[in-house]
N, C-alpha and C. Protein backbone atom coordinates (compact mmCIF):
# COMPACT_ATOMS: atom_id res chain seq x y z
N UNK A 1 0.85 -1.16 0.00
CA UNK A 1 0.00 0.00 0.00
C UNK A 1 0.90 1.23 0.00
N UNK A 2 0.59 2.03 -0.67
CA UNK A 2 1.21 3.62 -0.95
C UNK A 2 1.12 4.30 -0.25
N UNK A 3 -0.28 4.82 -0.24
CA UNK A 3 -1.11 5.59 0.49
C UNK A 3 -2.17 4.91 1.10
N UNK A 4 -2.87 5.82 2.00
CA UNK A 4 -4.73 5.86 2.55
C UNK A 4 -5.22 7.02 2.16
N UNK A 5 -6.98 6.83 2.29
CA UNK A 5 -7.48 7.86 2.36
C UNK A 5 -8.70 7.29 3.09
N UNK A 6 -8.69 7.46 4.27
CA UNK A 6 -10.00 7.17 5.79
C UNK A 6 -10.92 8.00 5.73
N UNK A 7 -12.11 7.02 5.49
CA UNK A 7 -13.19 8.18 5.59
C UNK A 7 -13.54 8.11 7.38
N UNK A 8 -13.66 8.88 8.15
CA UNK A 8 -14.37 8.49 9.27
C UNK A 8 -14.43 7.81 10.46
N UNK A 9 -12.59 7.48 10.66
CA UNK A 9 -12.61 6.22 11.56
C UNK A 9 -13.26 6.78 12.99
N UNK A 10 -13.07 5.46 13.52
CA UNK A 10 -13.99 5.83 14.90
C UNK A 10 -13.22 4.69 15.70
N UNK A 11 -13.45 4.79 16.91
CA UNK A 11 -12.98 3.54 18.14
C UNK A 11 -14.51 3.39 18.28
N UNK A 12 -14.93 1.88 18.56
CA UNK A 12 -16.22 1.66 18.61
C UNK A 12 -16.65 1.91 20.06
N UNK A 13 -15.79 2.38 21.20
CA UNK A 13 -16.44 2.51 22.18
C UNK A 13 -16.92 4.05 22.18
N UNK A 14 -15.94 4.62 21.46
CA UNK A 14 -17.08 6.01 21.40
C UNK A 14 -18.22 5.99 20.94
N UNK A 15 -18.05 5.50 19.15
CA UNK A 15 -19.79 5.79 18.67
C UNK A 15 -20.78 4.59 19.58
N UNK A 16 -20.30 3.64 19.91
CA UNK A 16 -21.22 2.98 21.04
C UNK A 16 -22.20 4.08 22.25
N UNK A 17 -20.88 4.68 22.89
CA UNK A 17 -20.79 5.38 24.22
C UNK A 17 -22.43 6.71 23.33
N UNK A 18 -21.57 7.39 22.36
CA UNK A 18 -22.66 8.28 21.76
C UNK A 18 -23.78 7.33 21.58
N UNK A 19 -24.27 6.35 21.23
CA UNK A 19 -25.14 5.97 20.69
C UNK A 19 -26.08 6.05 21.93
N UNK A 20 -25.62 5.21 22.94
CA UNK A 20 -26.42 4.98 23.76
C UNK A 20 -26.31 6.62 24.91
N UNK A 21 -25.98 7.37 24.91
CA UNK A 21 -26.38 8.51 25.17
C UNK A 21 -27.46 9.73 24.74
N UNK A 22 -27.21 8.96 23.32
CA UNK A 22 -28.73 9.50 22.40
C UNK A 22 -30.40 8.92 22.72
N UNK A 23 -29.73 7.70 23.32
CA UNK A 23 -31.17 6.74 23.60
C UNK A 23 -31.48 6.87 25.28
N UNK A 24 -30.31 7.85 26.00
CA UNK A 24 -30.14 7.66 27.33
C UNK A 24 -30.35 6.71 28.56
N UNK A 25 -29.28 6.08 27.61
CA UNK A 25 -28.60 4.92 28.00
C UNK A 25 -27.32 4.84 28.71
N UNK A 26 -26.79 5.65 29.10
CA UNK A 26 -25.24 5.60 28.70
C UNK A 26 -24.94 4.44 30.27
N UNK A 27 -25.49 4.13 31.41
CA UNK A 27 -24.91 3.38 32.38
C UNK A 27 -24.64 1.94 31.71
N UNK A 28 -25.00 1.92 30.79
CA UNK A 28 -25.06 0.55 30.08
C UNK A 28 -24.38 -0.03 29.11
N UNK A 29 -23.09 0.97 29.22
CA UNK A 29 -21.82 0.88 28.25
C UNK A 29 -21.43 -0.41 28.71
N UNK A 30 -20.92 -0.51 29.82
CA UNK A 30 -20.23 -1.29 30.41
C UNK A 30 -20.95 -2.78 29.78
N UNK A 31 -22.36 -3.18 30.18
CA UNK A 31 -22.93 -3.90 29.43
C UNK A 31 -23.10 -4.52 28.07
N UNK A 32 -23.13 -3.09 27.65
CA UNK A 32 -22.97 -3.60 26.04
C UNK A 32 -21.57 -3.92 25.59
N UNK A 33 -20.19 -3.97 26.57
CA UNK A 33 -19.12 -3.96 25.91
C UNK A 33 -19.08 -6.00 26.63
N UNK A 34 -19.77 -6.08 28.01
CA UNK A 34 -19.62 -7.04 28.17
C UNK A 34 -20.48 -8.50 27.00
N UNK A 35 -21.51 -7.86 26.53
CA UNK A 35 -22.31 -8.46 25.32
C UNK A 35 -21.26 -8.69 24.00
N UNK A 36 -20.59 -7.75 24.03
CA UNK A 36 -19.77 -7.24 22.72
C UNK A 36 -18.79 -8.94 22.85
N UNK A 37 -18.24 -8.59 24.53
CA UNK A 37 -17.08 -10.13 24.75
C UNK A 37 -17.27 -11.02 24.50
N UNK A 38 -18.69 -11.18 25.10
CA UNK A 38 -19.36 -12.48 25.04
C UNK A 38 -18.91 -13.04 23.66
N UNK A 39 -20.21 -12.09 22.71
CA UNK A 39 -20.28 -12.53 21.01
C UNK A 39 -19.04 -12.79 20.27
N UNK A 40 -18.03 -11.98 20.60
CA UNK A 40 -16.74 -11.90 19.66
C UNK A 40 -15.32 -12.14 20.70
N UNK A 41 -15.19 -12.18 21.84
CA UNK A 41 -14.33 -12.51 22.57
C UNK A 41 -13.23 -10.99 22.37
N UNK A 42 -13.81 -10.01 22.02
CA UNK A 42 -12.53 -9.18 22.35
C UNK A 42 -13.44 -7.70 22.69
N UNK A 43 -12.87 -7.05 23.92
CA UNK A 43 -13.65 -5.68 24.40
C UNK A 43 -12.90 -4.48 23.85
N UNK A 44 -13.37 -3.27 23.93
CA UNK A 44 -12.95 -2.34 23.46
C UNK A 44 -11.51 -1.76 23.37
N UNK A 45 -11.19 -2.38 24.44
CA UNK A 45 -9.56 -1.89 24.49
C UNK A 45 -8.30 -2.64 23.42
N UNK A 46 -9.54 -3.72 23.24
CA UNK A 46 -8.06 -4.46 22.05
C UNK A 46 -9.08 -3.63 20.68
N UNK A 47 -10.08 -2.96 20.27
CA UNK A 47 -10.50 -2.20 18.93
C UNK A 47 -10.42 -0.91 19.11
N UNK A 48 -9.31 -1.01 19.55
CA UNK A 48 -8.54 0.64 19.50
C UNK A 48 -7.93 1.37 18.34
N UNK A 49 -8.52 2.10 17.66
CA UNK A 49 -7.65 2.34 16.07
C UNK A 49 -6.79 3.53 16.55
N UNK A 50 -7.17 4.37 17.81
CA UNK A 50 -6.01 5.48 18.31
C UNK A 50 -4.64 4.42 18.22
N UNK A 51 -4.85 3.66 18.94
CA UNK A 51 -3.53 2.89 19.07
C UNK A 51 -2.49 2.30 17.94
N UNK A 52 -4.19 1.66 16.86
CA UNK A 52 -3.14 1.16 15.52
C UNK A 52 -2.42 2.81 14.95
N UNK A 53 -3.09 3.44 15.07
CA UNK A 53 -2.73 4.77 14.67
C UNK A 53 -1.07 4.91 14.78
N UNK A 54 -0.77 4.14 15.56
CA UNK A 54 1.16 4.80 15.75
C UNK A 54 1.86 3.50 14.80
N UNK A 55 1.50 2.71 14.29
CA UNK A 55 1.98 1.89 13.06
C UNK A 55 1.50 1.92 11.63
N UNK A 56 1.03 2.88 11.69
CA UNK A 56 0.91 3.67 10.22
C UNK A 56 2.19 4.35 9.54
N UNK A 57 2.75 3.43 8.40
CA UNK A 57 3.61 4.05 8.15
C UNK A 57 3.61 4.81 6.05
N UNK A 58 2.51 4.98 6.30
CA UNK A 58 2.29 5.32 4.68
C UNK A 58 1.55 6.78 4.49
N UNK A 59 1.36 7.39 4.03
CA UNK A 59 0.63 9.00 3.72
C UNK A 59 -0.58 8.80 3.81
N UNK A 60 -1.34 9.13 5.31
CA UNK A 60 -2.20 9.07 4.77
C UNK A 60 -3.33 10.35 5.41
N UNK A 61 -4.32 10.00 4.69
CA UNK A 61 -5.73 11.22 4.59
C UNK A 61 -6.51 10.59 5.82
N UNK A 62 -6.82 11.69 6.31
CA UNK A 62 -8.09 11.70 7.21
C UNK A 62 -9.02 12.46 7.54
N UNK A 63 -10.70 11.93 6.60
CA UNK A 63 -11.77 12.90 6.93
C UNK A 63 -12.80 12.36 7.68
N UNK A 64 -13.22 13.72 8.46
CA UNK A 64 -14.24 13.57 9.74
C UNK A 64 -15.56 14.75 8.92
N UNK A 65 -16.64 13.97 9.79
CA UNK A 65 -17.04 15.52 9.96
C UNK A 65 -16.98 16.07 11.41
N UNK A 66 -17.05 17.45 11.08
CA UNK A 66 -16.93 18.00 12.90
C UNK A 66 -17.19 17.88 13.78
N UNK A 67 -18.69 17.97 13.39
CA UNK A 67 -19.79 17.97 14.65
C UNK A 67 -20.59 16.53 14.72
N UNK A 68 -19.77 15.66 14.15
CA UNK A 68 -20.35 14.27 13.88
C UNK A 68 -21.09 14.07 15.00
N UNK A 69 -22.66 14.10 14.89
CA UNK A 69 -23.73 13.86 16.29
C UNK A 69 -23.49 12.04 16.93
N UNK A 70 -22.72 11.38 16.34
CA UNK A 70 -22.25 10.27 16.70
C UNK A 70 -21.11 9.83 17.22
N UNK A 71 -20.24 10.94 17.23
CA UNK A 71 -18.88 10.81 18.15
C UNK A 71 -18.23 11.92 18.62
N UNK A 72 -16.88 11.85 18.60
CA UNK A 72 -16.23 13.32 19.37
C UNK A 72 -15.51 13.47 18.07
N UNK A 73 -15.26 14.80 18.23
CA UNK A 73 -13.81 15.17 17.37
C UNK A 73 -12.79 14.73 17.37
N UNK A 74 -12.73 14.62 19.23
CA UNK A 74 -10.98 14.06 19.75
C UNK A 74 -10.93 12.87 19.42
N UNK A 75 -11.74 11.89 18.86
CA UNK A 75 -11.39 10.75 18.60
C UNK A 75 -10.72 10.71 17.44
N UNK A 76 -10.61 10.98 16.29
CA UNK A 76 -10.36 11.11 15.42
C UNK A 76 -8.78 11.93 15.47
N UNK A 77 -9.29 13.11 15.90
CA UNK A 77 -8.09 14.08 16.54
C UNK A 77 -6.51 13.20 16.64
N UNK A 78 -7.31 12.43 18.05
CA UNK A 78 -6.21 11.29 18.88
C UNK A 78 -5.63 10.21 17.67
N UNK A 79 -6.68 9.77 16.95
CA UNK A 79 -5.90 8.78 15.85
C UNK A 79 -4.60 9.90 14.95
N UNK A 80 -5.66 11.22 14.09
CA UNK A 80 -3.79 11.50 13.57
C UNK A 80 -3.24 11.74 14.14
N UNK A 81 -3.00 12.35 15.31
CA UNK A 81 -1.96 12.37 16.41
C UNK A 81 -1.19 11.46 16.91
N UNK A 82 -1.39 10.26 16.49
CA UNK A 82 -0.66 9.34 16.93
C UNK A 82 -0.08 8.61 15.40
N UNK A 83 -0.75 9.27 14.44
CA UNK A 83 0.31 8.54 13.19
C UNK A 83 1.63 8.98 12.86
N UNK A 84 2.35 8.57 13.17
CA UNK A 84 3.89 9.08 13.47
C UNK A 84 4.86 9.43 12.07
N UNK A 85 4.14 10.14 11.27
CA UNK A 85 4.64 10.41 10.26
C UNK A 85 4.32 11.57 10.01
N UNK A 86 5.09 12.39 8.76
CA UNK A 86 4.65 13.69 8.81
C UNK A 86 4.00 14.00 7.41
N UNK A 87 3.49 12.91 6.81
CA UNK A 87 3.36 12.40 5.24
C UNK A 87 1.60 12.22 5.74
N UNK A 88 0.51 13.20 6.46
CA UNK A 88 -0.56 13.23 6.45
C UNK A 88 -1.11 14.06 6.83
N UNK A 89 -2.86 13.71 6.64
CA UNK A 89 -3.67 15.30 6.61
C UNK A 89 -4.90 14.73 7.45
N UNK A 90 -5.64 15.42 7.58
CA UNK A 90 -6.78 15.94 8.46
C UNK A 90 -7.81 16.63 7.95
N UNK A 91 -9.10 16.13 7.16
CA UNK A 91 -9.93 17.23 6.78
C UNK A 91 -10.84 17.72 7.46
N UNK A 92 -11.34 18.31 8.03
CA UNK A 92 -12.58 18.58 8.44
C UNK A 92 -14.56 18.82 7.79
N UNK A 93 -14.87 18.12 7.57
CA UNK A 93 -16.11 18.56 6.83
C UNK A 93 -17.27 19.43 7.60
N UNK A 94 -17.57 20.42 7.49
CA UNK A 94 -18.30 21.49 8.36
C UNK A 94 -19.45 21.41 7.73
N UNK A 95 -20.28 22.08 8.71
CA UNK A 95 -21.79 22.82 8.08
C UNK A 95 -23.04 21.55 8.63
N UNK A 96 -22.39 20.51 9.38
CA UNK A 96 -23.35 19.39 8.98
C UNK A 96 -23.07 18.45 10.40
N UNK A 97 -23.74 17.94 11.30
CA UNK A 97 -23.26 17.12 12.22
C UNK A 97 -24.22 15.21 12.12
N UNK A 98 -24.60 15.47 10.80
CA UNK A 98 -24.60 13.95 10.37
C UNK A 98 -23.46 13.52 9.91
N UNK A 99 -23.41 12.16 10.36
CA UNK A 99 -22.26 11.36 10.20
C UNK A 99 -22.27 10.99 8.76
N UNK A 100 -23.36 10.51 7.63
CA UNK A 100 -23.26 10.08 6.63
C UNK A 100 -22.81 10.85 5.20
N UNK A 101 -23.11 12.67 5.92
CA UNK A 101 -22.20 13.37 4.82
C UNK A 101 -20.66 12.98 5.03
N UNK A 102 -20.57 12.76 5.88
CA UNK A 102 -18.76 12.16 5.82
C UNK A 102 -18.76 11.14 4.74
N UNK A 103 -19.28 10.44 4.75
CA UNK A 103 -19.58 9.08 3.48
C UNK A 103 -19.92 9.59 2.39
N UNK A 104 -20.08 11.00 2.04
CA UNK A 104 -20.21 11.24 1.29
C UNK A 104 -19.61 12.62 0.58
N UNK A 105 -18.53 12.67 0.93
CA UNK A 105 -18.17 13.76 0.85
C UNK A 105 -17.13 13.69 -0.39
N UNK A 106 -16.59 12.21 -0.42
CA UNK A 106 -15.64 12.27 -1.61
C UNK A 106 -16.50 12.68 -3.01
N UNK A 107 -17.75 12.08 -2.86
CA UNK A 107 -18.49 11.94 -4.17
C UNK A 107 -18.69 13.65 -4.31
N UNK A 108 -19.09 14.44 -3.22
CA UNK A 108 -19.35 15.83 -3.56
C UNK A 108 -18.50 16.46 -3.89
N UNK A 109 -17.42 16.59 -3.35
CA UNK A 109 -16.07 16.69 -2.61
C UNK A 109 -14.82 16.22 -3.29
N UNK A 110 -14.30 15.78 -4.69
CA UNK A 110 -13.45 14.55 -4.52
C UNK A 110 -11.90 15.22 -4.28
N UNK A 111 -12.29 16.81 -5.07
CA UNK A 111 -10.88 16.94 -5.09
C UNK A 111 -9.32 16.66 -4.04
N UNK A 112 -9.62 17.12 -3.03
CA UNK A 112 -8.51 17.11 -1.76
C UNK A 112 -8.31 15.37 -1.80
N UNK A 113 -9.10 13.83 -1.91
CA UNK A 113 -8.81 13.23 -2.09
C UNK A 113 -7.69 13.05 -3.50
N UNK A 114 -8.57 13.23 -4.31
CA UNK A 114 -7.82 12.84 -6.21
C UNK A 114 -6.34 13.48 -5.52
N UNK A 115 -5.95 14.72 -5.08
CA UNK A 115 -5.21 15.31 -5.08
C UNK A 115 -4.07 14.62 -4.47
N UNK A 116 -4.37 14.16 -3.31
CA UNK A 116 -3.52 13.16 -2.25
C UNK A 116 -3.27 11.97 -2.98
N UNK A 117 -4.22 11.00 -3.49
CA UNK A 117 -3.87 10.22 -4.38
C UNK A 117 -3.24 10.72 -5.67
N UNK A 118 -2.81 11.60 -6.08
CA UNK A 118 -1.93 11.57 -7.43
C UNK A 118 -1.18 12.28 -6.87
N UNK A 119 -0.73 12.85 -5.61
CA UNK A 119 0.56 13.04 -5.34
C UNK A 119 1.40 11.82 -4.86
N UNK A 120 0.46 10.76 -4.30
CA UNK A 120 1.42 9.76 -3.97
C UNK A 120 0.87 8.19 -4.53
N UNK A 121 0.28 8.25 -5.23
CA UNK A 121 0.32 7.50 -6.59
C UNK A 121 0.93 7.83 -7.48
N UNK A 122 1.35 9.20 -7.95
CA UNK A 122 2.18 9.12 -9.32
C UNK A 122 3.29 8.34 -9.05
């Protein structure tokens, strides 16, 4: 692999944590992470992408939206912050705190991607 270009990552205990704060739920994290063990045998602390974040060693892109009503900023924040290279970016998508214009932003949007990819694809 050359490059990335991430639409959106997330650690699933945040958009979990948001989710069930929207439904006001939130004492019940703990629960749902113990459900989570059960089903798949691994809890939130081993689906940490902040963490894979510091073995990234390729250029890469990262878009959020801001006000994503499904997670924090700092999550995202914390992942490029921890990619230990100086060969990456950070976009921000504004105006919007649904999560699915992020999914859609290349299609509106493509240039700042194309751009990153043909600087390190050529």
């Amino acid at each position: 692999m050359r490059c990335l270009v991430a639409p959106q990552p997330v650690t699933a205990r945040c958009i979990i944590e948001r989710r069930l704060a929207v439904l006001g739920l939130s004492e019940h994290l703990d629960d749902v992470e113990q459900r989570i063990v059960l089903r798949t045998g691994i809890g939130f602390a081993r689906r940490n992408p902040r963490e894979w974040a510091r073995s990234v060693r390729v250029p890469t892109f990262l878009y959020q939206v801001g006000d994503d009503a499904l997670t924090h900023s700092s999550d995202v924040l914390a992942m490029f912050d921890n990619i230990p290279i100086a060969e990456k970016r950070l976009h921000w998508i504004e105006g919007t705190t649904a999560r699915w214009d992020g999914y859609l932003e290349f299609q509106r949007h493509p240039d700042p991607m194309l751009e990153w990819f043909a600087r390190y694809l050529a």
